[in-house]
PDB file of N, CA and C in Angstrom:
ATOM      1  N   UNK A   1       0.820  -1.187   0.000  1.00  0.00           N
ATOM      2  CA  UNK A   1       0.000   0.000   0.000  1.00  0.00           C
ATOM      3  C   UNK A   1       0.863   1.251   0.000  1.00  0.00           C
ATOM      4  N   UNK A   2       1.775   1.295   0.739  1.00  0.00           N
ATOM      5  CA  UNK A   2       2.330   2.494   0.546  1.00  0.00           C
ATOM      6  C   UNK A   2       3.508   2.728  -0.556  1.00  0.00           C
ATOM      7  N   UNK A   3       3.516   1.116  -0.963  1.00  0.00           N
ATOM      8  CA  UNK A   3       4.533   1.340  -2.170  1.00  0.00           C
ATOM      9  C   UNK A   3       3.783   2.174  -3.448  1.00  0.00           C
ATOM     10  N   UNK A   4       2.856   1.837  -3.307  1.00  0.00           N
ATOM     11  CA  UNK A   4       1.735   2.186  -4.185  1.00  0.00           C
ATOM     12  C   UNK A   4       1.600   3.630  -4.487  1.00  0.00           C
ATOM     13  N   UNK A   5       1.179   3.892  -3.136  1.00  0.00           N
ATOM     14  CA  UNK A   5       0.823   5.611  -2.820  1.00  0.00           C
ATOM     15  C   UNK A   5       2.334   6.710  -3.187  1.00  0.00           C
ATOM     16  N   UNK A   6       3.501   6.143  -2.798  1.00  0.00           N
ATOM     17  CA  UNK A   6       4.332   6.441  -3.212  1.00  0.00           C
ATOM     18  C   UNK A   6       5.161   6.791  -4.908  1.00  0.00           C
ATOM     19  N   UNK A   7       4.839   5.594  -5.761  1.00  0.00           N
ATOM     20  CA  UNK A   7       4.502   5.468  -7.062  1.00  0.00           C
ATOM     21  C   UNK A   7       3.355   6.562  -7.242  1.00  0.00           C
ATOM     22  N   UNK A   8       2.599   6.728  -7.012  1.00  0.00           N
ATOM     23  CA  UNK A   8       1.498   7.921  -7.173  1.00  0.00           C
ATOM     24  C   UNK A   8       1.724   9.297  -6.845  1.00  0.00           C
ATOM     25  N   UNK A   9       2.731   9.496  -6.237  1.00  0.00           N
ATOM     26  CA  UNK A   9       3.173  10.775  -5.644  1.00  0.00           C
ATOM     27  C   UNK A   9       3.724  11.057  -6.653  1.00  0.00           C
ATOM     28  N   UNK A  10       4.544   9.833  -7.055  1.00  0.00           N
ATOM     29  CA  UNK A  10       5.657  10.588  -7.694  1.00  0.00           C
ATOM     30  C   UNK A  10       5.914  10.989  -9.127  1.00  0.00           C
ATOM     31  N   UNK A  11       4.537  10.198  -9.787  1.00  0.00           N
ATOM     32  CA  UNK A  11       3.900  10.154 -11.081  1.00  0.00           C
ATOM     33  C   UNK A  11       3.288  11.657 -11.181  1.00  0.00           C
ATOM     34  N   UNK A  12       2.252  11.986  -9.557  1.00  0.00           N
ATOM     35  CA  UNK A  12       2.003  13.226  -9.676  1.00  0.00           C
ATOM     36  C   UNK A  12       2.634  14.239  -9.650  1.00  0.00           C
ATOM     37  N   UNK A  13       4.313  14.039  -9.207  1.00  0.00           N
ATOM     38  CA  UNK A  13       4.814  15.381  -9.386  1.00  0.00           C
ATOM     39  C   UNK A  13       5.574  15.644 -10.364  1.00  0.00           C
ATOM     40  N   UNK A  14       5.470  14.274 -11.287  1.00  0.00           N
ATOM     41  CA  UNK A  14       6.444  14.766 -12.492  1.00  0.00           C
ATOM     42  C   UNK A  14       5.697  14.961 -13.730  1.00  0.00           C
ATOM     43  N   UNK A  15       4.471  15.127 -13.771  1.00  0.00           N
ATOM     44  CA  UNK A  15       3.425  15.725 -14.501  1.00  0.00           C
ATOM     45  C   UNK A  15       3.030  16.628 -14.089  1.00  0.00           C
ATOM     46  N   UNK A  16       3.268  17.211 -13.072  1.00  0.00           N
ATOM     47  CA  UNK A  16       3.631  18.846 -13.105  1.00  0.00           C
ATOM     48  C   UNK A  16       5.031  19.669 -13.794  1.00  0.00           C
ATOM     49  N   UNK A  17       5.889  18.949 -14.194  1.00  0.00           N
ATOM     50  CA  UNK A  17       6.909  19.452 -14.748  1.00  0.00           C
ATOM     51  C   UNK A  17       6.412  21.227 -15.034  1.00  0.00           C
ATOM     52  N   UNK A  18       7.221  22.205 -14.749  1.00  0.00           N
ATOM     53  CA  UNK A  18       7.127  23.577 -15.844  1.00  0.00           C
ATOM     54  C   UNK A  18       8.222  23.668 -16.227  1.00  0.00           C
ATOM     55  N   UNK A  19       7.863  24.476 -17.164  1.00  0.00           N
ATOM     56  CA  UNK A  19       9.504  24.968 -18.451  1.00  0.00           C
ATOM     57  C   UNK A  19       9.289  26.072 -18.256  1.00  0.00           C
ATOM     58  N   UNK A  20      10.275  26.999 -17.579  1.00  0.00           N
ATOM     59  CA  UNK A  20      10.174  28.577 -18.062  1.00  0.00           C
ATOM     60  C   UNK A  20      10.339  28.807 -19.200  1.00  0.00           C
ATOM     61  N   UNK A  21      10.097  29.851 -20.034  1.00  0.00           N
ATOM     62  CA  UNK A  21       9.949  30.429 -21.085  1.00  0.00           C
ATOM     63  C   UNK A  21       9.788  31.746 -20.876  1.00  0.00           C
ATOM     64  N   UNK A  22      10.285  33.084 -21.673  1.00  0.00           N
ATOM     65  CA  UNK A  22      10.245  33.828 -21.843  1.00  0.00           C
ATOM     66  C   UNK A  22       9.036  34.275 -22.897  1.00  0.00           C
ATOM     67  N   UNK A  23       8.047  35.316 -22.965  1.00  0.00           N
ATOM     68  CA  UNK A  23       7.015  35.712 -23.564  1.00  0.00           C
ATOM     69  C   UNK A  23       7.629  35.252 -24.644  1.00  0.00           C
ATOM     70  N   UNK A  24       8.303  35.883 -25.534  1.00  0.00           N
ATOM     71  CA  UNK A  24       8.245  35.870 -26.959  1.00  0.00           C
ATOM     72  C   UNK A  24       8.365  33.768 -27.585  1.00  0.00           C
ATOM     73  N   UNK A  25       9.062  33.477 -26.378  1.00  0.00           N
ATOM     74  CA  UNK A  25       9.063  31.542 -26.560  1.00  0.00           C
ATOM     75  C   UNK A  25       7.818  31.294 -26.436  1.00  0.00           C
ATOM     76  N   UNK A  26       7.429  32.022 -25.744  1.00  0.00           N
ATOM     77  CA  UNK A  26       5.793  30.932 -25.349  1.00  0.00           C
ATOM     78  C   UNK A  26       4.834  31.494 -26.397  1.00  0.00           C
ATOM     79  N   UNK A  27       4.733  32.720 -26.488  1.00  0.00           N
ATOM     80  CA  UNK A  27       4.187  33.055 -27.910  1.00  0.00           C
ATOM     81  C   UNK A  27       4.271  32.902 -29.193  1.00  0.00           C
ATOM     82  N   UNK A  28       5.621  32.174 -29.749  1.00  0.00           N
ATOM     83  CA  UNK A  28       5.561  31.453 -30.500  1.00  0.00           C
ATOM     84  C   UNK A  28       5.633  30.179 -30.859  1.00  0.00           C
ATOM     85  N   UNK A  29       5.514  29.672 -29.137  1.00  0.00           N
ATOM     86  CA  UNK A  29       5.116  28.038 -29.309  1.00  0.00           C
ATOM     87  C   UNK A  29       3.266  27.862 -29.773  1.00  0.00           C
ATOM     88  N   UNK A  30       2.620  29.119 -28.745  1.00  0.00           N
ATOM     89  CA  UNK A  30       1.082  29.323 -29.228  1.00  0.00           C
ATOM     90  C   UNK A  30       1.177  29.337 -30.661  1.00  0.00           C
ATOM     91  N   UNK A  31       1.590  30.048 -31.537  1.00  0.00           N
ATOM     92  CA  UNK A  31       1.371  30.073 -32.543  1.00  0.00           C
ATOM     93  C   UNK A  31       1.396  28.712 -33.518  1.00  0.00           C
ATOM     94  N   UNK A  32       2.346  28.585 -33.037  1.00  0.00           N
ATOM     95  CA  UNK A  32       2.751  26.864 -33.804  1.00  0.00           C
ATOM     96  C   UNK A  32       1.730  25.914 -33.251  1.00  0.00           C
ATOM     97  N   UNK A  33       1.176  25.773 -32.100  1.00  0.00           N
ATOM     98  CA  UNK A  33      -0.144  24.999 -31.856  1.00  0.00           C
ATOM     99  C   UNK A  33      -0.999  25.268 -32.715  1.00  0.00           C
ATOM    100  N   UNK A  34      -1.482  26.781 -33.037  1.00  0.00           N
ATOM    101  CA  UNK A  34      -2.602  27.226 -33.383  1.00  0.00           C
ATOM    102  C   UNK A  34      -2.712  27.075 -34.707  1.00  0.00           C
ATOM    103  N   UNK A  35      -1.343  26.806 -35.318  1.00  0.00           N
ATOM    104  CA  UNK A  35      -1.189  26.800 -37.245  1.00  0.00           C
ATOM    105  C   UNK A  35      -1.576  25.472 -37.427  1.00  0.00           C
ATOM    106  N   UNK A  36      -2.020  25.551 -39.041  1.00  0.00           N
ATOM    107  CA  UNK A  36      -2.603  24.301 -39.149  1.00  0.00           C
ATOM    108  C   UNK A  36      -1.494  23.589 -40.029  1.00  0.00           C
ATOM    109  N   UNK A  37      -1.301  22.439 -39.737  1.00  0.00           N
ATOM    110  CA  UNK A  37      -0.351  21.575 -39.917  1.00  0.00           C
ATOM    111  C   UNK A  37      -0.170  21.901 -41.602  1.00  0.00           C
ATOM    112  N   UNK A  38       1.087  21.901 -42.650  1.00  0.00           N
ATOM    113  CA  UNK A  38       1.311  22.028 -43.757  1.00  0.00           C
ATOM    114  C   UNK A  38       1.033  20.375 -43.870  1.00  0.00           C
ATOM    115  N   UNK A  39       0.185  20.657 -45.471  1.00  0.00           N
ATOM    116  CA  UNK A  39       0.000  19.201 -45.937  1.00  0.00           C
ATOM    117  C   UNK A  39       1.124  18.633 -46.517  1.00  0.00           C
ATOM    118  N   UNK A  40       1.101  16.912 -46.109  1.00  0.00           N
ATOM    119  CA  UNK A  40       2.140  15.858 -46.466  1.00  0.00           C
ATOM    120  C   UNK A  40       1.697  15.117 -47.136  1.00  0.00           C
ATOM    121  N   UNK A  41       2.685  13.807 -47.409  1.00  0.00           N
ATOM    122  CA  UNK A  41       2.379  12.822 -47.582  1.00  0.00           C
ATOM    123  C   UNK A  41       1.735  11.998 -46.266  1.00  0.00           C
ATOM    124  N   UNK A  42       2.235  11.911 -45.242  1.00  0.00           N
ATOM    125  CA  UNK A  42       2.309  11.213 -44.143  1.00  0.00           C
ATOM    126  C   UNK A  42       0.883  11.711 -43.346  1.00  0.00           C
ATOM    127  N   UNK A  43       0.581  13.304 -43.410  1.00  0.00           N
ATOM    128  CA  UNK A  43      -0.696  13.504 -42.955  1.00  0.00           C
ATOM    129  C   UNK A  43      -2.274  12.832 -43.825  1.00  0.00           C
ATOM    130  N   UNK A  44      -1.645  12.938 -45.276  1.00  0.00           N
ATOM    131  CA  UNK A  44      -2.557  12.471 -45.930  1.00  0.00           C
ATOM    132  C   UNK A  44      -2.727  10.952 -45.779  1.00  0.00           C
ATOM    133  N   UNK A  45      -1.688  10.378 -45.781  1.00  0.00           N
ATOM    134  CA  UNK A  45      -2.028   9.069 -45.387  1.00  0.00           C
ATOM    135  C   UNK A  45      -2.902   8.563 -43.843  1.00  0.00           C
ATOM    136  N   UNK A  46      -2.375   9.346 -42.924  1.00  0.00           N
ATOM    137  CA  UNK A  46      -3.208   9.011 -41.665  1.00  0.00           C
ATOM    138  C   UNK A  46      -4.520   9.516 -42.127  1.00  0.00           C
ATOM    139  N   UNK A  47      -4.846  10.524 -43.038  1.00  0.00           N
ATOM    140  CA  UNK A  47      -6.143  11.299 -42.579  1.00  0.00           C
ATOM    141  C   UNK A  47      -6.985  10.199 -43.681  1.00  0.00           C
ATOM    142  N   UNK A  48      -6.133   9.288 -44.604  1.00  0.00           N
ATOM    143  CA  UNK A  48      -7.337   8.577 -45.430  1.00  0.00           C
ATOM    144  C   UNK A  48      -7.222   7.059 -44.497  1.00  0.00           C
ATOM    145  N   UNK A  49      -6.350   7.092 -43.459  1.00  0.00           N
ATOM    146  CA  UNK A  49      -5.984   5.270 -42.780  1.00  0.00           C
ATOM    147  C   UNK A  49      -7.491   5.518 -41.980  1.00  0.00           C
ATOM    148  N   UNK A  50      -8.284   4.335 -41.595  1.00  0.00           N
ATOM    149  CA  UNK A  50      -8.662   3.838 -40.722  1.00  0.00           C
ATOM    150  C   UNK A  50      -8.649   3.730 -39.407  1.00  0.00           C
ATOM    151  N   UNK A  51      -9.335   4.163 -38.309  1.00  0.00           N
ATOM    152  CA  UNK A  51      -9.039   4.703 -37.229  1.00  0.00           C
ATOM    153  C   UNK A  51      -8.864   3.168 -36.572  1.00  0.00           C
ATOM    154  N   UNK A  52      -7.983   2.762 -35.646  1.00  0.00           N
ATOM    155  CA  UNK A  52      -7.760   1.624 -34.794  1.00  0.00           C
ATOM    156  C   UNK A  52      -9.212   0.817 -34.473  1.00  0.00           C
ATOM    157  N   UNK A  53      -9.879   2.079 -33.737  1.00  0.00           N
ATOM    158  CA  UNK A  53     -11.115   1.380 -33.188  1.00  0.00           C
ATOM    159  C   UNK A  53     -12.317   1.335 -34.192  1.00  0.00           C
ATOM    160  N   UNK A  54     -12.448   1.179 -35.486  1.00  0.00           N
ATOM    161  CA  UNK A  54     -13.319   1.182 -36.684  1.00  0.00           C
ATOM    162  C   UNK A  54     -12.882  -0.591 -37.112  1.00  0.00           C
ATOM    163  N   UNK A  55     -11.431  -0.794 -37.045  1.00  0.00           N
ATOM    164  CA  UNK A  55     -10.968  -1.934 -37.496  1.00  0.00           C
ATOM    165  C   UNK A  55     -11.670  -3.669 -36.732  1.00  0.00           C
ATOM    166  N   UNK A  56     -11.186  -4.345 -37.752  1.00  0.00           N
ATOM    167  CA  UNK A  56     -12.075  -5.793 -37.398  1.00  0.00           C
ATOM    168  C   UNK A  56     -10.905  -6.288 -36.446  1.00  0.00           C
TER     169      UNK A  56
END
């Protein structure tokens, strides 16, 4: 049990991780979230594949 709870602590504090960043970093990491991906080959292929859970 407390090995347990311990494993859980420690899962929870490293998914808190932060990264400082300076405005102009973090504002252009937003941006790059917010752009829409340039088309590929590789996007086009996922976007015509079959989703996992559709499959037999």
């Amino acid at each position: 049990m407390l090995g347990a709870a311990r494993v859980a602590a420690e899962e929870a504090v490293l998914d808190q991780a932060v990264i400082p960043v300076g405005h102009k970093a973090y504002t252009a990491f937003l941006a790059r979230l917010d752009a829409a991906p340039e088309p590929n080959e590789n996007l086009r292929r996922t976007m015509r594949s079959q989703p996992p859970w559709a499959r037999d």
